[in-house]
Each structure stands twice: as C-alpha cells, then as structure tokens.
Protein backbone atom coordinates (compact mmCIF):
# COMPACT_ATOMS: atom_id res chain seq x y z
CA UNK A 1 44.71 4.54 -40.14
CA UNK A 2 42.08 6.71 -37.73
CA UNK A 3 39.64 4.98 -40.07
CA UNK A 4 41.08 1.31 -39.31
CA UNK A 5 41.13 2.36 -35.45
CA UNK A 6 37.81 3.42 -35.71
CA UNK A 7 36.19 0.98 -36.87
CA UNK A 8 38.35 -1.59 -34.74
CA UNK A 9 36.55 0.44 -31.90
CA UNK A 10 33.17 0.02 -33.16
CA UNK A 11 33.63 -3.79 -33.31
CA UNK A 12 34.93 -4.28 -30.03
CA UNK A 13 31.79 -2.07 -28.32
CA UNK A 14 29.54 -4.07 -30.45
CA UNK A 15 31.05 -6.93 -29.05
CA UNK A 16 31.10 -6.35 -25.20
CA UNK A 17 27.22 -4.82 -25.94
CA UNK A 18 26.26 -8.35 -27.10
CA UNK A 19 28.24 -10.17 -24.01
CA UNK A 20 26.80 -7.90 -21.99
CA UNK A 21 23.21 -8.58 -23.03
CA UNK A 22 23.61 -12.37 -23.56
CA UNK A 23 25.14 -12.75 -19.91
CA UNK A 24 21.95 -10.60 -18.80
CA UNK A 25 20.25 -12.77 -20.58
CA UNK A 26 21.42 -16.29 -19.66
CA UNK A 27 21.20 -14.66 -15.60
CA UNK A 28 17.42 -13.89 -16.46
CA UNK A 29 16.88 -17.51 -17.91
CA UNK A 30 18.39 -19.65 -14.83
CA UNK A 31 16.46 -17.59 -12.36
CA UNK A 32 15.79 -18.90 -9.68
CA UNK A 33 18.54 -20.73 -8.18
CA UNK A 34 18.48 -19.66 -4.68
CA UNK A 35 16.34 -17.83 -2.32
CA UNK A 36 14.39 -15.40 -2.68
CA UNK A 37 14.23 -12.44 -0.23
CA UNK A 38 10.53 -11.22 0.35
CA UNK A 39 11.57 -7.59 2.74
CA UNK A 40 8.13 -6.64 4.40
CA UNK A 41 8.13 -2.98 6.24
CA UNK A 42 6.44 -3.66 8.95
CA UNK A 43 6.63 -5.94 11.79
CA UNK A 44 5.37 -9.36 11.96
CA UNK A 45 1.32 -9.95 12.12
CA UNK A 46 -1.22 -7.17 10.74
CA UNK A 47 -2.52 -7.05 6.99
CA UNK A 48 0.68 -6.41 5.36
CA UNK A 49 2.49 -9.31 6.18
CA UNK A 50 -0.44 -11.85 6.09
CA UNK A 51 -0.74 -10.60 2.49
CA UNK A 52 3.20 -11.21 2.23
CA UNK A 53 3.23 -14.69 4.11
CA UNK A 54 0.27 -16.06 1.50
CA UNK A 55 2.00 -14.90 -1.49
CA UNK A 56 5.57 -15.97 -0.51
CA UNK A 57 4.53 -19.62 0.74
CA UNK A 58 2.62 -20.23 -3.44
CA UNK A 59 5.68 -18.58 -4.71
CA UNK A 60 8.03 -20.55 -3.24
CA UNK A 61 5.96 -23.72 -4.41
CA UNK A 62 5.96 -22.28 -7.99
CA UNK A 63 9.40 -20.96 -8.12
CA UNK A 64 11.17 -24.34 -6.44
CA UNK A 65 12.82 -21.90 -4.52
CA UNK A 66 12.38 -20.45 -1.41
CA UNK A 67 10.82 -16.88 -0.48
CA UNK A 68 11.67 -15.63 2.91
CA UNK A 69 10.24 -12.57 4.52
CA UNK A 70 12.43 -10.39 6.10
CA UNK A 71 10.16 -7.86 8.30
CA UNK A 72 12.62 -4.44 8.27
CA UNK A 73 9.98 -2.10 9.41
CA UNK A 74 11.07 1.58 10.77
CA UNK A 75 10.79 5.66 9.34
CA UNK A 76 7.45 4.92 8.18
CA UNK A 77 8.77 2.22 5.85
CA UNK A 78 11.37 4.24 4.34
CA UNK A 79 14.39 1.69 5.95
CA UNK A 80 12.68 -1.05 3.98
CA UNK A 81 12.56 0.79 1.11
CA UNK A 82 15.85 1.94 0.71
CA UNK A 83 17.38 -1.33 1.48
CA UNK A 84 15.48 -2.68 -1.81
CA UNK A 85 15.96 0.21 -4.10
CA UNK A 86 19.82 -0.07 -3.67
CA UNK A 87 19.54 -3.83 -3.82
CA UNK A 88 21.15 -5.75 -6.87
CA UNK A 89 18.57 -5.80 -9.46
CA UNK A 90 19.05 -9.47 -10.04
CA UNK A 91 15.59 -10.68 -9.12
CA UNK A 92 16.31 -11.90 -5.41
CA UNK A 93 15.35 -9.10 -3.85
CA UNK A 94 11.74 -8.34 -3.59
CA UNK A 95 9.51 -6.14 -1.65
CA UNK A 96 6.13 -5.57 -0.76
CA UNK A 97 5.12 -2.18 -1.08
CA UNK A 98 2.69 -0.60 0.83
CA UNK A 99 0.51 2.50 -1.08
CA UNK A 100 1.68 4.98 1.82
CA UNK A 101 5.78 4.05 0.72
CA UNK A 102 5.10 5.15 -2.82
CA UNK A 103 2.19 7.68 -3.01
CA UNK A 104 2.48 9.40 0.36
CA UNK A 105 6.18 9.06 2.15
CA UNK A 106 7.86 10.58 -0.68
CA UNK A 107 5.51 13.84 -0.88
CA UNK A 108 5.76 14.40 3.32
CA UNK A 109 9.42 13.02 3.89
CA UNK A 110 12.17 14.93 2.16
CA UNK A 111 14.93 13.12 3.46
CA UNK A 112 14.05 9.78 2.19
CA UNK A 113 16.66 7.99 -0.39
CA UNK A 114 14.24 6.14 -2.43
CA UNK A 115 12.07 7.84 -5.68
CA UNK A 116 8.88 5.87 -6.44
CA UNK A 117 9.09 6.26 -9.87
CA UNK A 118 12.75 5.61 -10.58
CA UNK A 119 13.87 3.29 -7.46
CA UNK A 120 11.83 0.41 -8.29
CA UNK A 121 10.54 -2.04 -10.92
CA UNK A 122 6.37 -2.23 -10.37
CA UNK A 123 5.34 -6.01 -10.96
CA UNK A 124 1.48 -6.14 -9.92
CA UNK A 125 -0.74 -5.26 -7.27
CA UNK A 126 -1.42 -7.78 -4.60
CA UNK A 127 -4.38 -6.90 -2.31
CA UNK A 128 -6.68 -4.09 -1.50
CA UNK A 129 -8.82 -3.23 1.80
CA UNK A 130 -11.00 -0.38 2.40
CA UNK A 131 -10.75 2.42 4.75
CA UNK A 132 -13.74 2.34 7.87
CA UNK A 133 -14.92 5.52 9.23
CA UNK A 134 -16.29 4.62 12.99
CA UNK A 135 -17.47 6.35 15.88
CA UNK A 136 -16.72 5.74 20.29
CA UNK A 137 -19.87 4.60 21.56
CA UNK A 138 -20.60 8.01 23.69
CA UNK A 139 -20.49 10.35 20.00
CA UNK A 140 -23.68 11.51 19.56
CA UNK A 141 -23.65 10.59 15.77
CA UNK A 142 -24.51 7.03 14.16
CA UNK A 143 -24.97 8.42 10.36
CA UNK A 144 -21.84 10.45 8.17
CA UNK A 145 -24.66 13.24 7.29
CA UNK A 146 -25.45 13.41 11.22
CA UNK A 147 -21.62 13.62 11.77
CA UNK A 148 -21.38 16.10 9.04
CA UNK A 149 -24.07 18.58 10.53
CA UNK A 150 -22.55 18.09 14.17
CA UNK A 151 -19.38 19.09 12.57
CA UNK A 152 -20.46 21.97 10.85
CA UNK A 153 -22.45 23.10 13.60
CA UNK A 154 -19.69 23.20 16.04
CA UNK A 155 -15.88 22.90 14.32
CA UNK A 156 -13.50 20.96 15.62
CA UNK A 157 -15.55 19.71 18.53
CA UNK A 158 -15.35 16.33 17.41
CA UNK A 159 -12.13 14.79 17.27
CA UNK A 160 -10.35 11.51 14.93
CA UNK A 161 -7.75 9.01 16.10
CA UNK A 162 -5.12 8.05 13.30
CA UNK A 163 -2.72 5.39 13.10
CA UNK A 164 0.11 7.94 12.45
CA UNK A 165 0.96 11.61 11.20
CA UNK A 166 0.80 11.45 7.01
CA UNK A 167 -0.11 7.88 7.24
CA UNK A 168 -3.91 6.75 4.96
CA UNK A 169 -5.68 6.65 8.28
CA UNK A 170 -4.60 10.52 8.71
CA UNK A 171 -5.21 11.77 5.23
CA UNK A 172 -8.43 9.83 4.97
CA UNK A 173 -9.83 11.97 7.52
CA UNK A 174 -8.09 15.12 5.72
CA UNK A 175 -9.75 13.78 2.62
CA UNK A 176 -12.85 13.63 4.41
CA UNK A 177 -12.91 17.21 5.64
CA UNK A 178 -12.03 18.45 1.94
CA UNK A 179 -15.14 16.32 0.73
CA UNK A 180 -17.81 17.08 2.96
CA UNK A 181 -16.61 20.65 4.90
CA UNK A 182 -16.59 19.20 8.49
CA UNK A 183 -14.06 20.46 10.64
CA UNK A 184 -12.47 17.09 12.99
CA UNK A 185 -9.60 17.69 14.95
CA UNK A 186 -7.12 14.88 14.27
CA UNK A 187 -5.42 13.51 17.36
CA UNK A 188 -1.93 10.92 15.64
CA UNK A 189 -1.39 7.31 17.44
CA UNK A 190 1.90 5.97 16.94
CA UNK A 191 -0.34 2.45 15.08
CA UNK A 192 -4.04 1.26 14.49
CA UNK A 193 -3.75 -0.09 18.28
CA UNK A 194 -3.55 2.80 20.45
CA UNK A 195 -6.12 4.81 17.70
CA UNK A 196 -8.70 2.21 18.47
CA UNK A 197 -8.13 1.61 22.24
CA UNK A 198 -8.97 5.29 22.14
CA UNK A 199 -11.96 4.83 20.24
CA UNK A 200 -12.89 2.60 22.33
CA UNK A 201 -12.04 4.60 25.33
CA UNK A 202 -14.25 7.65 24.01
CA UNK A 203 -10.96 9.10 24.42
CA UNK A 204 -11.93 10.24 20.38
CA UNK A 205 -15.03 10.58 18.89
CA UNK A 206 -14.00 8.89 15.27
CA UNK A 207 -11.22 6.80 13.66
CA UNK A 208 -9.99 6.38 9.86
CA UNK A 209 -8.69 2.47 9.79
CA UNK A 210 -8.83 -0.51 7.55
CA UNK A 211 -11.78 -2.48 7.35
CA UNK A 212 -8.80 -5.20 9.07
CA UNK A 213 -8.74 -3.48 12.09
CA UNK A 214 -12.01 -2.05 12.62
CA UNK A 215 -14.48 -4.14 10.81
CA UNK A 216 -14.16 -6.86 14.43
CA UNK A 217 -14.88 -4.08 16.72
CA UNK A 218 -18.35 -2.80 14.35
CA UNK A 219 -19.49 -6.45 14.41
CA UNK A 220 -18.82 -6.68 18.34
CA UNK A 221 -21.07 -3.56 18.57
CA UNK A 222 -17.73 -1.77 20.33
CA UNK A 223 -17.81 0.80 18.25
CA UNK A 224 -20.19 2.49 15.36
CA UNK A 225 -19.58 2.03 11.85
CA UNK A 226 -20.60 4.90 9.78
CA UNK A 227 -19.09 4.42 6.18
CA UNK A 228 -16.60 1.96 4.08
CA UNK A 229 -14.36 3.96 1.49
CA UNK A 230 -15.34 0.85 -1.30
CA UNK A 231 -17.11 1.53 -4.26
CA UNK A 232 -19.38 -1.23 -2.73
CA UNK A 233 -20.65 -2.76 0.66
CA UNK A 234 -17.88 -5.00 1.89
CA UNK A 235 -18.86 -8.48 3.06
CA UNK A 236 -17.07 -8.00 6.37
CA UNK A 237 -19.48 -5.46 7.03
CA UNK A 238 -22.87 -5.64 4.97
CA UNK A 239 -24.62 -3.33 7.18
CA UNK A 240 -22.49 -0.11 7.01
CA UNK A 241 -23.08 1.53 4.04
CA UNK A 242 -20.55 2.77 1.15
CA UNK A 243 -19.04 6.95 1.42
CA UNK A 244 -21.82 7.28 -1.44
CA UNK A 245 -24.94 5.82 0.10
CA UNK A 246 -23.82 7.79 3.15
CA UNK A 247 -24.10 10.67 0.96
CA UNK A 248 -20.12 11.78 0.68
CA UNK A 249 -19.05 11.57 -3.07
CA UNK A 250 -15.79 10.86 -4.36
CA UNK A 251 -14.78 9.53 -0.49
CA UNK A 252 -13.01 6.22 -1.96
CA UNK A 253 -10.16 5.10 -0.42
CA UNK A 254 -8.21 1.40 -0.77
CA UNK A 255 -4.73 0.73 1.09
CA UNK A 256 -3.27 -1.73 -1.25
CA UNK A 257 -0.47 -3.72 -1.27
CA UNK A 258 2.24 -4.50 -4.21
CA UNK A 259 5.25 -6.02 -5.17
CA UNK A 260 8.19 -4.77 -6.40
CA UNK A 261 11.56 -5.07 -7.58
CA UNK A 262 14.72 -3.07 -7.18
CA UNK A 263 15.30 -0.84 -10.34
CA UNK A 264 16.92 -2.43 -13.52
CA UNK A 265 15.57 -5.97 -12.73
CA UNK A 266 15.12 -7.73 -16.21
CA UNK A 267 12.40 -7.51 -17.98
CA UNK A 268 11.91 -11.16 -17.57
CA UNK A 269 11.96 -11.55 -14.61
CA UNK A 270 9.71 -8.95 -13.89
CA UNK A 271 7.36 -10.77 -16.39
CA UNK A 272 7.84 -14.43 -14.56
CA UNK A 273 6.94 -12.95 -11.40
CA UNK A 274 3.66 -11.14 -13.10
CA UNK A 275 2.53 -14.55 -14.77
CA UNK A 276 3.38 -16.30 -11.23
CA UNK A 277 1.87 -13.22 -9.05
CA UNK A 278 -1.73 -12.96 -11.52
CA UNK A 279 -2.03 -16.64 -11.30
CA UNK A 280 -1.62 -17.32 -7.39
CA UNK A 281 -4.20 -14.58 -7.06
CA UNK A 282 -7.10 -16.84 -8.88
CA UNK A 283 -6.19 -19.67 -6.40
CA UNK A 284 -9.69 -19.76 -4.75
CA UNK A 285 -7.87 -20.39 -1.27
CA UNK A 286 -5.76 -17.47 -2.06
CA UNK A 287 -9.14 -15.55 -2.34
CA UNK A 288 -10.52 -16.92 0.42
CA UNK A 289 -7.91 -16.75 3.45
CA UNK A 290 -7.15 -12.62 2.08
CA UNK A 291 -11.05 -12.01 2.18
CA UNK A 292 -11.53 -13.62 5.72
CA UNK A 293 -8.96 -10.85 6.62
CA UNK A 294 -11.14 -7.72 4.33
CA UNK A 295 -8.18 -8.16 1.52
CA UNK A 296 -9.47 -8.12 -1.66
CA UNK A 297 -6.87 -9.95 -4.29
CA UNK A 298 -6.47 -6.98 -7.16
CA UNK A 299 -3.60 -8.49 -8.91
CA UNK A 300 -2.21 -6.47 -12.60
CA UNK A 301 -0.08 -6.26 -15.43
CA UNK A 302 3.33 -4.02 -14.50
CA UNK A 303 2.00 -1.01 -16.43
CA UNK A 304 -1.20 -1.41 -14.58
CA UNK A 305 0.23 -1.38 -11.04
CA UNK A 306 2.39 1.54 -12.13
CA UNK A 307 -0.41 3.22 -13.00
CA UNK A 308 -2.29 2.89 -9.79
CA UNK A 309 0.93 4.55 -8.25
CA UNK A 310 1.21 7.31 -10.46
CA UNK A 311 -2.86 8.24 -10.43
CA UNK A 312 -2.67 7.77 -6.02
CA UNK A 313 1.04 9.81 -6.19
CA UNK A 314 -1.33 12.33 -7.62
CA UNK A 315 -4.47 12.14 -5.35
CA UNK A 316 -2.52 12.58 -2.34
CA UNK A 317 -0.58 14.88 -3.18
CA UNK A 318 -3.21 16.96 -4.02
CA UNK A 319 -4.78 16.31 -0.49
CA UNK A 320 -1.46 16.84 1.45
CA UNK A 321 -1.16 20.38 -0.42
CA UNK A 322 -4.59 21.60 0.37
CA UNK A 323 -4.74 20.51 3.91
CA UNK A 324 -1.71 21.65 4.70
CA UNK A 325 0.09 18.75 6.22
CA UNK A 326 3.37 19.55 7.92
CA UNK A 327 6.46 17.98 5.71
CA UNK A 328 8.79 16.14 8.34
C-alpha cells in the first residue's frame, strides 16, 4: 500500500513538472504581447540612454510591441538595478546595464540588493566607448610620458577631476597611477559636467571621461587630449594617440553598455532578444548614429557578454583592492 502511494506520488509530481514546463513554455512562445519596459539608470540625455533610445525604437519595430524607457536613475544605479532583479522574470522587464552596475558597484557598495552574477540574465553587449585622458589648458604637460615625469618628479602636484567616487572615470585614473607610478590627486564631481567645467576652469590639471564627453572639447582645442584607452585611434579623435603609442601598456579601458534580464527569464526569450539585439546592431544606421556619438556597437552571444562581466568584475576589483578605494 506505501508502494501504491508512492508511486501515486511520483505520477502526480511528474505531472505538475510537465504543466509547469509546458505553461513556461507556451508563456515563452506568445511573447510579446504587450509592452516592453526598457529601465535606463540614469537620467534622460548622455550616452547611456541614446544607446537605450536607438535600441528600443528597432526593437519595438521588430518585436510589434512597444519598448518604453523608464529612466530610474539614483545610488549610483543601484535603484535601477534592484527594481529589475526583483522584477518578474517574464521577459517584460529589461534593463540596460551599465559596466560600473555590474563590475564596480557591487565590489565598493555593500549595501546594495542586487548580485551581478545571480540577479540577472546577461543577453548581449550593446555599445562600447573609450575612456579620454585630457589636460586644462594652463598644465604644463601635452604628452602622457611628459605627465608621467611631472608626476613623478613632484607627487600629487597635479590633480584629476572624476565624474564620481568609484565610478570608471575615478578608477581609470587609479588604474593609471598603478600602470605608470604617477602620483595624481583625484578631486570627485558629482557627473562628467562639473569634472569638465573644472577642466576647463584649470580648476584641475586632468580628467578621466568618455571619449562622449570629452572628445568635443579636444576638437574645440578647450582642452588637451593626451591618450584614448582603445586598443586603436578612435575616429572622433584621430590625432590623440592610443595608452600604447603614448607609451602606458595595458591602460585599456571601454565603458560599455548591455542588456539584461531579471533572473530566471526563459531561455527563449533570452535567445529572441540575442537574435533581435545582434541583428539591430549590423543595421548600418544603427552603426552610424552610435559612432557619431564615440559608441562603438559590440553586440554578443549571452555567454559572451557574461564573460565580459566576469573578466571586468575581476579587473576592477583588483584595482579597487590595490588602490585602496574607500567601500561606502
């Protein structure tokens, strides 16, 4: 008779399994039916949510659904990113995620409620843009080596504007220090806009930014560009050489944007919005309205973007334990 129960048991959770996986199922095959929620954590205008506002606008045309951006910026994106890791995971809920939310935030910001590993489901790179190392027009320096020298002669003397506390622009500089010895004393902005009005104030002597924000102030002669963190010349800026022709190794550095889902989004889902994602990034007017802005279109497979997460969890961790940057 235990037998007989049992196996009655075993039939029944068999059962409910296969419901279970054929309702998933059927849910995965009639998405989309309604909007789609795009949650960008910043405010309106700037890199992020150009890169956001291109994507949604093809997506929406290849979906036959509409993808709205919801800007939810705050806590260094952490309020945007815990609103979409305890999202349902039913594919209408999406997020663009910026490399400092996943690779930096969760190393400097203990209290956040959001892992980067287990909190989301990784569907591809977006967009890349390189960092810019400039200097105010009073520094006495228009070369990386000659700003390396000045620095070593006299630490700290010279000082660097960031965007933020544990932001890229910050731990570019950091990372800069660690490559080439210089001692720069950083002086935190709260956004690119007040570190470059100081730049341009000579308030600062140098600023880590996106080629986005500082590539129109190089051309406009404003300011002196002394390196780009690409691998090569950037065609926003073909006269400012790469970290390596400048003579600092290893110095590359690429904010990128991604998208995500919320954890336990199904798999094919995830693998629509890939095929979708890959394929909107080939548009040549996709290309060509990201690169106007610096943006490079570096779109992936799911492993592949997790990858690029793991490897720059990794990297900058490393450089926030050997600098010593304060956990907040």
């Amino acid at each position: 008779m235990r037998f007989v129960r049992s196996l009655r048991f075993f039939a029944a959770s068999v059962l409910t399994a296969s419901l279970l996986m054929s309702a998933s199922g059927a849910n995965a095959g009639a998405w989309p039916s309604r909007t789609i929620k795009l949650v960008v954590p910043f405010p309106p205008g700037g890199a992020a949510d150009t890169v956001a506002r291109v994507y949604a606008d093809k997506l929406s045309e290849a979906l036959k659904q509409p993808v709205v951006i919801e800007n939810k910026a705050g806590a260094g994106t952490a309020i945007a990113a815990e609103a979409v890791a305890s999202a349902d995971p039913d594919g209408y809920t999406l997020s663009l995620a910026p490399a400092g939310q996943l690779t930096i935030l969760p190393h400097i910001n203990k209290e956040i409620r959001y892992d980067p590993f287990k909190s989301f489901a990784p569907v591809s790179n977006l967009a890349t843009v390189p960092y810019v190392l400039a200097a105010s027009p009073d520094t006495p320096v228009s070369t990386a080596r000659e700003l390396v020298a000045v620095a070593n002669k006299d630490p700290g003397r010279l000082t660097y504007s960031s965007c933020g506390p544990g932001t890229l622009c910050h731990l570019s500089g950091e990372l800069f220090q660690n490559q080439t010895g210089a001692k720069l004393l950083h002086v935190p902005f709260k956004g690119s806009a007040p570190a470059v009005n100081a730049l341009l104030g000579n308030v600062v002597n140098l600023s880590f930014d996106t080629l986005t924000v500082l590539a129109p102030q190089i051309r406009d002669g404003k300011v002196k560009g002394l390196l780009v963190t690409s691998r090569e010349r950037s065609p926003q800026l073909p006269e400012v050489p790469t970290a390596a022709e400048a003579g600092v190794s290893d110095f590359v550095v690429d904010s990128w944007f991604g998208l995500v889902a919320p954890a336990g989004t199904p798999a094919e889902i995830v693998q629509r919005l890939n095929a979708e994602i890959v394929r909107i990034g080939a548009e040549p007017d996709v290309r060509a309205r990201l690169e106007a802005q610096g943006l490079l279109v570096t779109t992936s497979t799911p492993e592949g973007f997790t990858n690029t997460i793991k490897a720059d969890y990794g990297r900058w961790g490393k450089v926030i334990r050997d600098s010593g940057v304060e956990v907040f």
